[in-house]
PDB file of N, CA and C in Angstrom:
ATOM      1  N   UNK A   1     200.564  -9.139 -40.696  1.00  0.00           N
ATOM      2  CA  UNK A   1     199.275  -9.153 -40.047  1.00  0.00           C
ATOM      3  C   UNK A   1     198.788 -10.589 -39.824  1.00  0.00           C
ATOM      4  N   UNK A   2     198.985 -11.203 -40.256  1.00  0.00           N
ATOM      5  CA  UNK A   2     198.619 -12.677 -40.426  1.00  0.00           C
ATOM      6  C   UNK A   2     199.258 -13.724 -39.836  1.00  0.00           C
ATOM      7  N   UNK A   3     200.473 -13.223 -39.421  1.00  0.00           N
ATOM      8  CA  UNK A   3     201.446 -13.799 -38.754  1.00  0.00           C
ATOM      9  C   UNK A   3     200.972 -13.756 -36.953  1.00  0.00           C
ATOM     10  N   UNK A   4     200.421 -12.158 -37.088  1.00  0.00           N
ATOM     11  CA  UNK A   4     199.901 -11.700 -35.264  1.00  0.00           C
ATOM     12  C   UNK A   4     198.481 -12.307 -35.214  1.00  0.00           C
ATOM     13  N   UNK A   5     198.218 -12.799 -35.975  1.00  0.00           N
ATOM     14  CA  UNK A   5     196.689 -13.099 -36.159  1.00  0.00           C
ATOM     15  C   UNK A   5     196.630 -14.826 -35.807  1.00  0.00           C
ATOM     16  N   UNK A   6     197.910 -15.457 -36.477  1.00  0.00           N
ATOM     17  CA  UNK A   6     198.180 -17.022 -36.103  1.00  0.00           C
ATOM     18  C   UNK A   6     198.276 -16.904 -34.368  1.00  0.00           C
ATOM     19  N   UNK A   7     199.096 -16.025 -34.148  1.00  0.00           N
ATOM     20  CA  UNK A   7     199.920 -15.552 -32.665  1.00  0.00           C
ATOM     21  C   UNK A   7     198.568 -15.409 -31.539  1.00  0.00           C
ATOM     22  N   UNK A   8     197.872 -14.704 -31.642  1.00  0.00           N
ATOM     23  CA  UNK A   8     197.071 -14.463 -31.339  1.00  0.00           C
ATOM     24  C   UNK A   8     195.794 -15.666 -30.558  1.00  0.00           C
ATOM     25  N   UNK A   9     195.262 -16.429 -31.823  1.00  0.00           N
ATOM     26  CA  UNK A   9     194.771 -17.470 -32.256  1.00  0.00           C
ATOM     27  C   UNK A   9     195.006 -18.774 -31.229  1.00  0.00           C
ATOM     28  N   UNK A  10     196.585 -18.841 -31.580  1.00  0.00           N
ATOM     29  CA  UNK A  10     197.040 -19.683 -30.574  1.00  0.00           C
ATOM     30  C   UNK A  10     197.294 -19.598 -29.037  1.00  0.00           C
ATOM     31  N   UNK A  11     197.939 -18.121 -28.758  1.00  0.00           N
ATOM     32  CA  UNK A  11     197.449 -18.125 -27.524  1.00  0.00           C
ATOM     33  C   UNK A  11     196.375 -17.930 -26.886  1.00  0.00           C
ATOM     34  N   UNK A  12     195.167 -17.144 -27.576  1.00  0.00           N
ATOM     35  CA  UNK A  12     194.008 -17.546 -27.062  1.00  0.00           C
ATOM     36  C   UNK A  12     193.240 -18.935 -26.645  1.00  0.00           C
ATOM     37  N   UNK A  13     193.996 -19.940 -27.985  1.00  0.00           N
ATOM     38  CA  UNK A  13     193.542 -21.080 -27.894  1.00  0.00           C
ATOM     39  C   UNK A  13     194.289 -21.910 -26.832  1.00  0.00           C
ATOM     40  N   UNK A  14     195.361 -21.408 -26.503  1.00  0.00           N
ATOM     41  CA  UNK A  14     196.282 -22.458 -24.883  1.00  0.00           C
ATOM     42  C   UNK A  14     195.262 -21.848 -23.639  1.00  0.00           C
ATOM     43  N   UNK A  15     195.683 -20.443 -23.416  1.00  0.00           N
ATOM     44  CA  UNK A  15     194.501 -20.118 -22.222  1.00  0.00           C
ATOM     45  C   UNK A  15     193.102 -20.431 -22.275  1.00  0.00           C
ATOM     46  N   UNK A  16     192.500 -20.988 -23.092  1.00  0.00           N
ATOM     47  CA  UNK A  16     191.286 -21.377 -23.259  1.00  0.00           C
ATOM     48  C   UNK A  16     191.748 -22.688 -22.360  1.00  0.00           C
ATOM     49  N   UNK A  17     192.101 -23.453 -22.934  1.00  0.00           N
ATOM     50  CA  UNK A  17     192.338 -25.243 -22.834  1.00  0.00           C
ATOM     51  C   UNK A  17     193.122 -25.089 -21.096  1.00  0.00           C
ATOM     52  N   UNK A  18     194.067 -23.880 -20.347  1.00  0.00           N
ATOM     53  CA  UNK A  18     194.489 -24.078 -19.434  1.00  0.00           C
ATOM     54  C   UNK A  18     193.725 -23.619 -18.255  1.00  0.00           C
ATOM     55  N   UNK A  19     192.652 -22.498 -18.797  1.00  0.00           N
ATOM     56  CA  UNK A  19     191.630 -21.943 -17.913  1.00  0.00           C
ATOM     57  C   UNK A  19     190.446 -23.430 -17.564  1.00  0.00           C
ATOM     58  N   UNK A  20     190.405 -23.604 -18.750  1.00  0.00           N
ATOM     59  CA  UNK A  20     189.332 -24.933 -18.915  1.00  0.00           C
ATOM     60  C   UNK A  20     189.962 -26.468 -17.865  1.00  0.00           C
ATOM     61  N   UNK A  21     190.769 -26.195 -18.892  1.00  0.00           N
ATOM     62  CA  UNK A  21     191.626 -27.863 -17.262  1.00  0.00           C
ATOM     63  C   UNK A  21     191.474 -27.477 -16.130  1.00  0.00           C
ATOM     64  N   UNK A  22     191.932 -25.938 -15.566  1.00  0.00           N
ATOM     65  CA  UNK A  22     191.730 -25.940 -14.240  1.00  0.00           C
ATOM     66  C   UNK A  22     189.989 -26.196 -12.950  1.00  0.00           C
ATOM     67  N   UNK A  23     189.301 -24.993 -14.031  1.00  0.00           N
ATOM     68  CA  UNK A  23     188.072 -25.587 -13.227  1.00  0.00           C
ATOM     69  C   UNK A  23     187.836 -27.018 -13.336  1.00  0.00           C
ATOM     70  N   UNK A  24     188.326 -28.133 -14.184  1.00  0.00           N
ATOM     71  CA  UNK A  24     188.160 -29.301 -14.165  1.00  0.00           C
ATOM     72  C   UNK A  24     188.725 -30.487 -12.801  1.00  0.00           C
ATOM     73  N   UNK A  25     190.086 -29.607 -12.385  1.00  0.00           N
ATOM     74  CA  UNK A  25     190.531 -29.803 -11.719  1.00  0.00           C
ATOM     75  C   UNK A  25     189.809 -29.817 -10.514  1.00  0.00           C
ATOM     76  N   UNK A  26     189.270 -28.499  -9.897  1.00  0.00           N
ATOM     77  CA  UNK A  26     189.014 -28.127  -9.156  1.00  0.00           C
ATOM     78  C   UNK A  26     187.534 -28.926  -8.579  1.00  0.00           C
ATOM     79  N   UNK A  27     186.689 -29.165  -9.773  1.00  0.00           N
ATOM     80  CA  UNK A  27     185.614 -29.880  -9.817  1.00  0.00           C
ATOM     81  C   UNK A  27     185.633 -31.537  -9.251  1.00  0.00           C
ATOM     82  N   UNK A  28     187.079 -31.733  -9.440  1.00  0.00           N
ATOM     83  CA  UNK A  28     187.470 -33.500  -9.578  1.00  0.00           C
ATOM     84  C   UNK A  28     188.136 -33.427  -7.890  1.00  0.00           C
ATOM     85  N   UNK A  29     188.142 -31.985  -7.080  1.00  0.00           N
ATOM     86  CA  UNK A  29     188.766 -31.990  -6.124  1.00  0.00           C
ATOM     87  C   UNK A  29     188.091 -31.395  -5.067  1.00  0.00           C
ATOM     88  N   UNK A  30     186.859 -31.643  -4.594  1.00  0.00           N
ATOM     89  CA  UNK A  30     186.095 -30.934  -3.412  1.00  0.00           C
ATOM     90  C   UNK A  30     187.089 -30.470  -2.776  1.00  0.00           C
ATOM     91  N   UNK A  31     188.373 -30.893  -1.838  1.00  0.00           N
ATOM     92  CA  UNK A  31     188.944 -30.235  -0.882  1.00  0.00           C
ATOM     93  C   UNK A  31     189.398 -28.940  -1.699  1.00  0.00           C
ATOM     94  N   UNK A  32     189.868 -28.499  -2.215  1.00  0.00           N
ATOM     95  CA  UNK A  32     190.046 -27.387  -2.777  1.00  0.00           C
ATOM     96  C   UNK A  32     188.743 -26.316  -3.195  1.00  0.00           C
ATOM     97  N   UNK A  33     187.823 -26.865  -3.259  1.00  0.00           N
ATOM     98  CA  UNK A  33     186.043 -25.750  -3.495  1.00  0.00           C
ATOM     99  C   UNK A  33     186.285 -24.826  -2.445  1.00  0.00           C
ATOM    100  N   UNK A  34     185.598 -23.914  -3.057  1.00  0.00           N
ATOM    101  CA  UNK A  34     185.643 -22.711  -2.488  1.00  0.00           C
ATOM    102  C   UNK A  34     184.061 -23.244  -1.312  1.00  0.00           C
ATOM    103  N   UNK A  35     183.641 -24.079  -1.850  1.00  0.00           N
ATOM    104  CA  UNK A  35     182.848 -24.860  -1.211  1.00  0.00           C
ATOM    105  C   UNK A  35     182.499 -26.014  -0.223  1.00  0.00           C
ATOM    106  N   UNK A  36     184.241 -26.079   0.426  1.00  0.00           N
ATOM    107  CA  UNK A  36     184.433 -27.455   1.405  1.00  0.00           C
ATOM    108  C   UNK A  36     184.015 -27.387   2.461  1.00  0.00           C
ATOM    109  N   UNK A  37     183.544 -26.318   3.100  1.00  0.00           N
ATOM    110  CA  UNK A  37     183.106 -26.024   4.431  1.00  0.00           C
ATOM    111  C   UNK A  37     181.535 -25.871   3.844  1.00  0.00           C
ATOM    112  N   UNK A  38     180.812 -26.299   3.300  1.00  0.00           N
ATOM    113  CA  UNK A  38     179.619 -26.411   3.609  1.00  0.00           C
ATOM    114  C   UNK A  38     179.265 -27.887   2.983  1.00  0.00           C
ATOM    115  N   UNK A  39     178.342 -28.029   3.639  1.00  0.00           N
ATOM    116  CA  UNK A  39     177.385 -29.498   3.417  1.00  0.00           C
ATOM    117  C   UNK A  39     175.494 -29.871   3.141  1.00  0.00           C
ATOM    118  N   UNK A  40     175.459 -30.506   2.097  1.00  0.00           N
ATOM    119  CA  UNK A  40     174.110 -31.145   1.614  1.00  0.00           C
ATOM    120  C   UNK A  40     173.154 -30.812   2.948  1.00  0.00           C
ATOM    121  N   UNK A  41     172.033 -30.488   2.994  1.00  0.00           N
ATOM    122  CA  UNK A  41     171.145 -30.619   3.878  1.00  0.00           C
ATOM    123  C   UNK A  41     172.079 -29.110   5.131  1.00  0.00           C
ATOM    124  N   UNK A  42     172.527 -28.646   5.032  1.00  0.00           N
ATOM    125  CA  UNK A  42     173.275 -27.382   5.509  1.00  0.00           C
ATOM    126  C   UNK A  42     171.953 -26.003   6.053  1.00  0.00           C
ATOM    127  N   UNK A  43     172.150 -26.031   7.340  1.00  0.00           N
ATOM    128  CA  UNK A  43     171.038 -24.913   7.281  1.00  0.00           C
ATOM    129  C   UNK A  43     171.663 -23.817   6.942  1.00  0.00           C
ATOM    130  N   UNK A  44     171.529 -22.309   6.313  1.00  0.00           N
ATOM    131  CA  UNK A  44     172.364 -21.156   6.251  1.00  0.00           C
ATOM    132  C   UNK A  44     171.527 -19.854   6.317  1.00  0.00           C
ATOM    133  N   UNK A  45     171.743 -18.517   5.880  1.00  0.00           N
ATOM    134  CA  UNK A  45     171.106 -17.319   6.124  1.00  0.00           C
ATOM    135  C   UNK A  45     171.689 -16.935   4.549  1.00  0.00           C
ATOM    136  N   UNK A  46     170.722 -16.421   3.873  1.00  0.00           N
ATOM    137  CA  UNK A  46     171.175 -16.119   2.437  1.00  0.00           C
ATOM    138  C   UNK A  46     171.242 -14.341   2.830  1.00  0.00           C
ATOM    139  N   UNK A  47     172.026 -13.859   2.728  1.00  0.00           N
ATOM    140  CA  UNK A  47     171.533 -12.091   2.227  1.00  0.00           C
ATOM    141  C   UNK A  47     171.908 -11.494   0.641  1.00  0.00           C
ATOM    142  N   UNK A  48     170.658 -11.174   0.141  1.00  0.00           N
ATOM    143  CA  UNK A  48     170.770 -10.898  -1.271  1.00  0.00           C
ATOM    144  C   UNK A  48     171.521  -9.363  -0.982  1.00  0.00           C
ATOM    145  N   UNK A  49     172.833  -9.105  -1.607  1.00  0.00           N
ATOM    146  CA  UNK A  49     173.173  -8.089  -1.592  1.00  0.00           C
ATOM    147  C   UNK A  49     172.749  -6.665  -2.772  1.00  0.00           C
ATOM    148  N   UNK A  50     171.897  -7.413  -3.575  1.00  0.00           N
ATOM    149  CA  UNK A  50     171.693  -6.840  -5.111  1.00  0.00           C
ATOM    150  C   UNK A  50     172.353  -7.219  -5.737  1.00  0.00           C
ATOM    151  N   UNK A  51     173.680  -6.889  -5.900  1.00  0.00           N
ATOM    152  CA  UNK A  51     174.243  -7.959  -7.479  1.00  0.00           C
ATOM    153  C   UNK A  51     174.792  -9.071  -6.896  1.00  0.00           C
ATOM    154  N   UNK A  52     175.050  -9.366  -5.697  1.00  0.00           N
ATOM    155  CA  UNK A  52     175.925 -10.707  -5.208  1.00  0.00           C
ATOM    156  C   UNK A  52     175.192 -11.086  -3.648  1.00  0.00           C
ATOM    157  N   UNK A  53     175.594 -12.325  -3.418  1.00  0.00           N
ATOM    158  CA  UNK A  53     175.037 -12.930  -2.152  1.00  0.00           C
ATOM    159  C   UNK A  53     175.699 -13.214  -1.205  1.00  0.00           C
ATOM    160  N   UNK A  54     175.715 -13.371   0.473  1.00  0.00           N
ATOM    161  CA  UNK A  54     176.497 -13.516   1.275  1.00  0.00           C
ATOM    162  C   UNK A  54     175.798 -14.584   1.849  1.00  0.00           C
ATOM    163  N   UNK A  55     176.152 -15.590   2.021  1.00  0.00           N
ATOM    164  CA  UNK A  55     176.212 -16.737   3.004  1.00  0.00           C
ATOM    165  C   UNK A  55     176.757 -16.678   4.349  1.00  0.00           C
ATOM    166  N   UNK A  56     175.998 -17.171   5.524  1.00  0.00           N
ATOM    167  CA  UNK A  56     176.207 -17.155   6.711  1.00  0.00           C
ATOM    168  C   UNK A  56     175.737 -18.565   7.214  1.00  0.00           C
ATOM    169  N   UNK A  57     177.293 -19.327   7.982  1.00  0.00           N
ATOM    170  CA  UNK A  57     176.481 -20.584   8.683  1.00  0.00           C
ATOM    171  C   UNK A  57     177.243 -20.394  10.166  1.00  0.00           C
ATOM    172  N   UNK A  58     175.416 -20.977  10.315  1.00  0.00           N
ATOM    173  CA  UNK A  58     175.677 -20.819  11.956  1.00  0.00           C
ATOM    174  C   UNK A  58     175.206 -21.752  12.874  1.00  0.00           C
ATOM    175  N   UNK A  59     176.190 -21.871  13.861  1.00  0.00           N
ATOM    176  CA  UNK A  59     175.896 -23.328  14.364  1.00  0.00           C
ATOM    177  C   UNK A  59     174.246 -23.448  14.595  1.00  0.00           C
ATOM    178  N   UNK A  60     173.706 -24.777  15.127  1.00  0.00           N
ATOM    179  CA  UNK A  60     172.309 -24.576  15.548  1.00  0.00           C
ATOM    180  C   UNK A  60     171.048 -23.880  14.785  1.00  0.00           C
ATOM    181  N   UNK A  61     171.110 -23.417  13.413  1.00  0.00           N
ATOM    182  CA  UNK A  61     170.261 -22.311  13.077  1.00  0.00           C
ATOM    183  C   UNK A  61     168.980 -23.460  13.353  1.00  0.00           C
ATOM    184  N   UNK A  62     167.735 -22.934  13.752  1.00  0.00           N
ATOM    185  CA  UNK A  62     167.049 -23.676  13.552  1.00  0.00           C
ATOM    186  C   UNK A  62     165.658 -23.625  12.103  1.00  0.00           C
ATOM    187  N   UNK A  63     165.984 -22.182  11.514  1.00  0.00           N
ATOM    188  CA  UNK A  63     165.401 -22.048  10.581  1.00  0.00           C
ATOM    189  C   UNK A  63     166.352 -21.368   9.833  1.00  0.00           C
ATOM    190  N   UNK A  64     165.808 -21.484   8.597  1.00  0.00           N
ATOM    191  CA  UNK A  64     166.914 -20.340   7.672  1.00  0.00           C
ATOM    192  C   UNK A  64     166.477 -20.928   6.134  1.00  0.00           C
ATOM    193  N   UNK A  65     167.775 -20.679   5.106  1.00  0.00           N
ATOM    194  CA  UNK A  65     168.087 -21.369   4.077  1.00  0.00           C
ATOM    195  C   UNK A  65     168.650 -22.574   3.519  1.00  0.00           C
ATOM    196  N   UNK A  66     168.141 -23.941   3.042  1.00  0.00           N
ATOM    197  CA  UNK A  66     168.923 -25.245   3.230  1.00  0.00           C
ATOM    198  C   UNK A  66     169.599 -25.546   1.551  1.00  0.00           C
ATOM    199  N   UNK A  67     170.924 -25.958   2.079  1.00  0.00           N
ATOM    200  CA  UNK A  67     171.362 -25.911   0.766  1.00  0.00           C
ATOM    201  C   UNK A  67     171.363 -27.574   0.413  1.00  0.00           C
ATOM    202  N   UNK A  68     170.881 -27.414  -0.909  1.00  0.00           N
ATOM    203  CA  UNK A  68     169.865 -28.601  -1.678  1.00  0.00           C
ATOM    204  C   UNK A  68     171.128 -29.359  -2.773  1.00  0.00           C
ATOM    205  N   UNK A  69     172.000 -28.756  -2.931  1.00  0.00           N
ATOM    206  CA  UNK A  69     172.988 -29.711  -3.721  1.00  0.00           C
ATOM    207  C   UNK A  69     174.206 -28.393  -3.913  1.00  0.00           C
ATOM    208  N   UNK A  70     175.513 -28.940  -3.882  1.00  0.00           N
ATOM    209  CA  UNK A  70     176.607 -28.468  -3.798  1.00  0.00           C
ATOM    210  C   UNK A  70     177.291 -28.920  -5.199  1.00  0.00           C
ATOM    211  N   UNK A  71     177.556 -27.710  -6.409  1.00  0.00           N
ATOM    212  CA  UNK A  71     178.533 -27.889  -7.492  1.00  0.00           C
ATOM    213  C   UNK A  71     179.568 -27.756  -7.824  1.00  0.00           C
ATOM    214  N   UNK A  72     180.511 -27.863  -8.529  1.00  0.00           N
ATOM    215  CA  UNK A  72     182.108 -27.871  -8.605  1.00  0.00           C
ATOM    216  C   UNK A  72     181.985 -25.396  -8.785  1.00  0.00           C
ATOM    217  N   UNK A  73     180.613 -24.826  -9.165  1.00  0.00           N
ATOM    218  CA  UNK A  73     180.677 -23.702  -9.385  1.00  0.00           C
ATOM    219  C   UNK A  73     179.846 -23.528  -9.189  1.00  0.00           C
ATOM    220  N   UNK A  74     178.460 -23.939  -7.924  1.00  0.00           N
ATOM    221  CA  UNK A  74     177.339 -23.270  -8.347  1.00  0.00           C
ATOM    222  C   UNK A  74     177.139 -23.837  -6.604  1.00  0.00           C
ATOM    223  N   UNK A  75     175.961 -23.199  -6.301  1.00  0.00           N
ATOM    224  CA  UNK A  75     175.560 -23.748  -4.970  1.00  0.00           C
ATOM    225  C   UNK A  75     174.057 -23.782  -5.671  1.00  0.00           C
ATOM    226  N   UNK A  76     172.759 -24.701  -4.893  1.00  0.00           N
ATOM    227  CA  UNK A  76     171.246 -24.629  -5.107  1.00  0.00           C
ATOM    228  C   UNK A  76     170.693 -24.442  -3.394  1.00  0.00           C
ATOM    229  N   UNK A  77     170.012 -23.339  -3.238  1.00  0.00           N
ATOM    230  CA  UNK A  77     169.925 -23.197  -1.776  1.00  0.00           C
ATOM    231  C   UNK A  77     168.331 -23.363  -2.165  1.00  0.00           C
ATOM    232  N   UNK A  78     167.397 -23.826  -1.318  1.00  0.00           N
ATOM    233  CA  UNK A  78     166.122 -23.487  -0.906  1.00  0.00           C
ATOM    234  C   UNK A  78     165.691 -22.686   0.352  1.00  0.00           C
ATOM    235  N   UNK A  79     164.615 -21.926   0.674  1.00  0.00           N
ATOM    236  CA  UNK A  79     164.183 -21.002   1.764  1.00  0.00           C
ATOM    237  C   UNK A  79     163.724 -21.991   1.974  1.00  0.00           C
ATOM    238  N   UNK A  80     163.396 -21.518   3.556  1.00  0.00           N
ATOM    239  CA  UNK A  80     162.371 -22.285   4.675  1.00  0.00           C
ATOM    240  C   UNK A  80     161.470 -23.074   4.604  1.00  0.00           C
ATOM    241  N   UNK A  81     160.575 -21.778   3.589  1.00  0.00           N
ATOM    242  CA  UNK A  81     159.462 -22.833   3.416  1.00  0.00           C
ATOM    243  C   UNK A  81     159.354 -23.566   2.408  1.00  0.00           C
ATOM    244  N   UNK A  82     160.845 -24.072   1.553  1.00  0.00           N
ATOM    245  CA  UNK A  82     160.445 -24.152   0.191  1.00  0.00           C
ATOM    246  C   UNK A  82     159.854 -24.223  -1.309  1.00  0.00           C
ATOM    247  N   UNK A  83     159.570 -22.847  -1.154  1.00  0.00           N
ATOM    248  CA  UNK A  83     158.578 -22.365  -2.338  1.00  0.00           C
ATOM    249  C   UNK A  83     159.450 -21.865  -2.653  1.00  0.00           C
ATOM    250  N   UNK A  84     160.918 -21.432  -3.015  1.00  0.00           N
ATOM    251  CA  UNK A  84     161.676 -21.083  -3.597  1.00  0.00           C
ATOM    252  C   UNK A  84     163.014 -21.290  -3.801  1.00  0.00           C
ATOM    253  N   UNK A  85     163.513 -21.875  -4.893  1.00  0.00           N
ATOM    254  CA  UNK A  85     164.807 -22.473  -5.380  1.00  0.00           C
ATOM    255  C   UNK A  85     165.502 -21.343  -6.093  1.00  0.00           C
ATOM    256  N   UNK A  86     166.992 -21.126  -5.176  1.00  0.00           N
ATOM    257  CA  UNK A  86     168.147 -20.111  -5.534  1.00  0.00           C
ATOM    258  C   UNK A  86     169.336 -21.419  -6.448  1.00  0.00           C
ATOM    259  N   UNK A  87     169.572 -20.553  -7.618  1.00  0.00           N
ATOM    260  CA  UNK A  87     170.292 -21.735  -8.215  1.00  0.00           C
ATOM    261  C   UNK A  87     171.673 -20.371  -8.031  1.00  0.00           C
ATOM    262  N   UNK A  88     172.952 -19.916  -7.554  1.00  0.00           N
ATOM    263  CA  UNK A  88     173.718 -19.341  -7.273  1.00  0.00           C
ATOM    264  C   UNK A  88     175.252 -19.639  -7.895  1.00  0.00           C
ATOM    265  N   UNK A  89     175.966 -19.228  -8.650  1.00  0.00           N
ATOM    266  CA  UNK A  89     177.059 -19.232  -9.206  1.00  0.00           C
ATOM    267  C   UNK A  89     177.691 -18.712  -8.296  1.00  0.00           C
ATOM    268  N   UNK A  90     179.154 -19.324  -8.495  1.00  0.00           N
ATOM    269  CA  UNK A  90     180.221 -18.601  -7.439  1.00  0.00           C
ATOM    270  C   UNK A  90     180.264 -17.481  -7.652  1.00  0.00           C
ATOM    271  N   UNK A  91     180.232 -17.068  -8.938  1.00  0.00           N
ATOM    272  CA  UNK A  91     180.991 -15.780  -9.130  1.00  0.00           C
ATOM    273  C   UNK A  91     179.805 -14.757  -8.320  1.00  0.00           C
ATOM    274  N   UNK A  92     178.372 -15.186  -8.135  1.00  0.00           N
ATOM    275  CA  UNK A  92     177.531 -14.501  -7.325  1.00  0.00           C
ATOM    276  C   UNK A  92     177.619 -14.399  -5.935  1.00  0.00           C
ATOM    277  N   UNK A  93     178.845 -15.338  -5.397  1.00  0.00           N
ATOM    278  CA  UNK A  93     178.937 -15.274  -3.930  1.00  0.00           C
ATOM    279  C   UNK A  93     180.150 -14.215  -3.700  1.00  0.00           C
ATOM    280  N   UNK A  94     179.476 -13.160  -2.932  1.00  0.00           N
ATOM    281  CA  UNK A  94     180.715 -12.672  -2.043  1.00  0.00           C
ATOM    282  C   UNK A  94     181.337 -12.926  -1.115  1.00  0.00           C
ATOM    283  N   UNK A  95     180.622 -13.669  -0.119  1.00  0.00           N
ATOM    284  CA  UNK A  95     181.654 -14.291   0.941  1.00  0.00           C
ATOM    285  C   UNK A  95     180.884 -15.179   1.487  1.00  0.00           C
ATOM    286  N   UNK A  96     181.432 -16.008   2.214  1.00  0.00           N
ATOM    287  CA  UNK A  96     180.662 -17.222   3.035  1.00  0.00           C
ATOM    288  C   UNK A  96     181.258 -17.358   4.795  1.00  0.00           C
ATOM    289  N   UNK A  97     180.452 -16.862   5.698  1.00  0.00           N
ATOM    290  CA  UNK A  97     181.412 -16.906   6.690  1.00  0.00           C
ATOM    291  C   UNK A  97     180.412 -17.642   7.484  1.00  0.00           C
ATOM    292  N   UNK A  98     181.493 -17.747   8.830  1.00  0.00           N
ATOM    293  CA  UNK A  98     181.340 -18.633   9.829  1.00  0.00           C
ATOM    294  C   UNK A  98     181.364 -18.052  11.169  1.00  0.00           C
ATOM    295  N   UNK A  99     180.372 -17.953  12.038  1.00  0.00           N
ATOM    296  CA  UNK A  99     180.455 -17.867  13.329  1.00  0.00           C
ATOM    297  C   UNK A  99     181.723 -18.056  14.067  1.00  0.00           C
ATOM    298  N   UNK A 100     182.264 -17.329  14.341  1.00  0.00           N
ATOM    299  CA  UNK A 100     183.578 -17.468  15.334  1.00  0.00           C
ATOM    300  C   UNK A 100     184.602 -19.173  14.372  1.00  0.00           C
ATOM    301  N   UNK A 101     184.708 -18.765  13.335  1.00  0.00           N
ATOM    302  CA  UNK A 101     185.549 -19.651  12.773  1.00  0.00           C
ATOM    303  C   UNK A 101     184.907 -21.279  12.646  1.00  0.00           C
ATOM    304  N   UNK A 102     183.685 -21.333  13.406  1.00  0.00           N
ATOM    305  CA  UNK A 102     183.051 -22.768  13.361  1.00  0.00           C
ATOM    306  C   UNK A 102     182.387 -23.138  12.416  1.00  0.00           C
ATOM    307  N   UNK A 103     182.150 -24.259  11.755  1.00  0.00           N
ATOM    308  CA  UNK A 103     181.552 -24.237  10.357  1.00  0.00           C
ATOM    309  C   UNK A 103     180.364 -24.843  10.391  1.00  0.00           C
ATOM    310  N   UNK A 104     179.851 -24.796  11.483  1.00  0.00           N
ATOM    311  CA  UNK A 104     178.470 -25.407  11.775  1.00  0.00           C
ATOM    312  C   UNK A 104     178.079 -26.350  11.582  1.00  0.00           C
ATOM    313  N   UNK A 105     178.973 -27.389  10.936  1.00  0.00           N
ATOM    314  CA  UNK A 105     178.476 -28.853  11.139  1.00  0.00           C
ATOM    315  C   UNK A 105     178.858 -29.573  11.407  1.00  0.00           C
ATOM    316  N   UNK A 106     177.338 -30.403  12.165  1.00  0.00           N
ATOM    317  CA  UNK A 106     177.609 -31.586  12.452  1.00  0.00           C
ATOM    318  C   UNK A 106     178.652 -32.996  12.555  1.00  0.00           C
ATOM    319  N   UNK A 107     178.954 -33.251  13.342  1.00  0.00           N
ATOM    320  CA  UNK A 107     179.819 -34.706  12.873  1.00  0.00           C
ATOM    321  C   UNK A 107     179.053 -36.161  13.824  1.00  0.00           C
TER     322      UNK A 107
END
């Protein structure tokens, strides 16, 4: 018993340390974010789905949702009128799409 219990222990403790390096990775690597197609100051359309959120960017929006800082796992969107700050985890995003494949910004 003690033997499956070392066993155990330790591989919990490698997938810890290899799950952990990777989001580190990923954090140290914007091109890889599930987040490279959007940008600081970004206008977007939030739809609260109830347990998860869908993002929509579209070229030109001229009102909508502006996203206020971009994280290695998190997005911070503000509404229009900003009286309200969405602080959003990936794992809360269901999808993020794009108008006919265009990613709506600027160059």
């Amino acid at each position: 018993m003690k033997k499956t219990s070392t066993l155990i222990l330790i591989l919990a403790t490698t997938l810890g340390t290899y799950l952990n390096g990777s989001t580190l990775d990923a954090a140290d690597n914007p091109k890889t974010s599930v987040f490279k197609h959007l940008k600081k100051g970004q206008i977007v359309t939030l739809k609260d789905n109830g347990h998860n959120y869908s993002i929509q960017v579209l070229p030109n929006l001229p009102i909508g949702h502006k996203i206020v800082e971009i994280g290695s796992d998190y997005l911070v969107i503000e509404d229009a009128a900003s009286a309200f700050t969405f602080y959003i985890p990936v794992t809360s995003i269901k999808a993020i799409s794009f108008l006919n494949g265009k990613f709506g910004i600027e160059k």
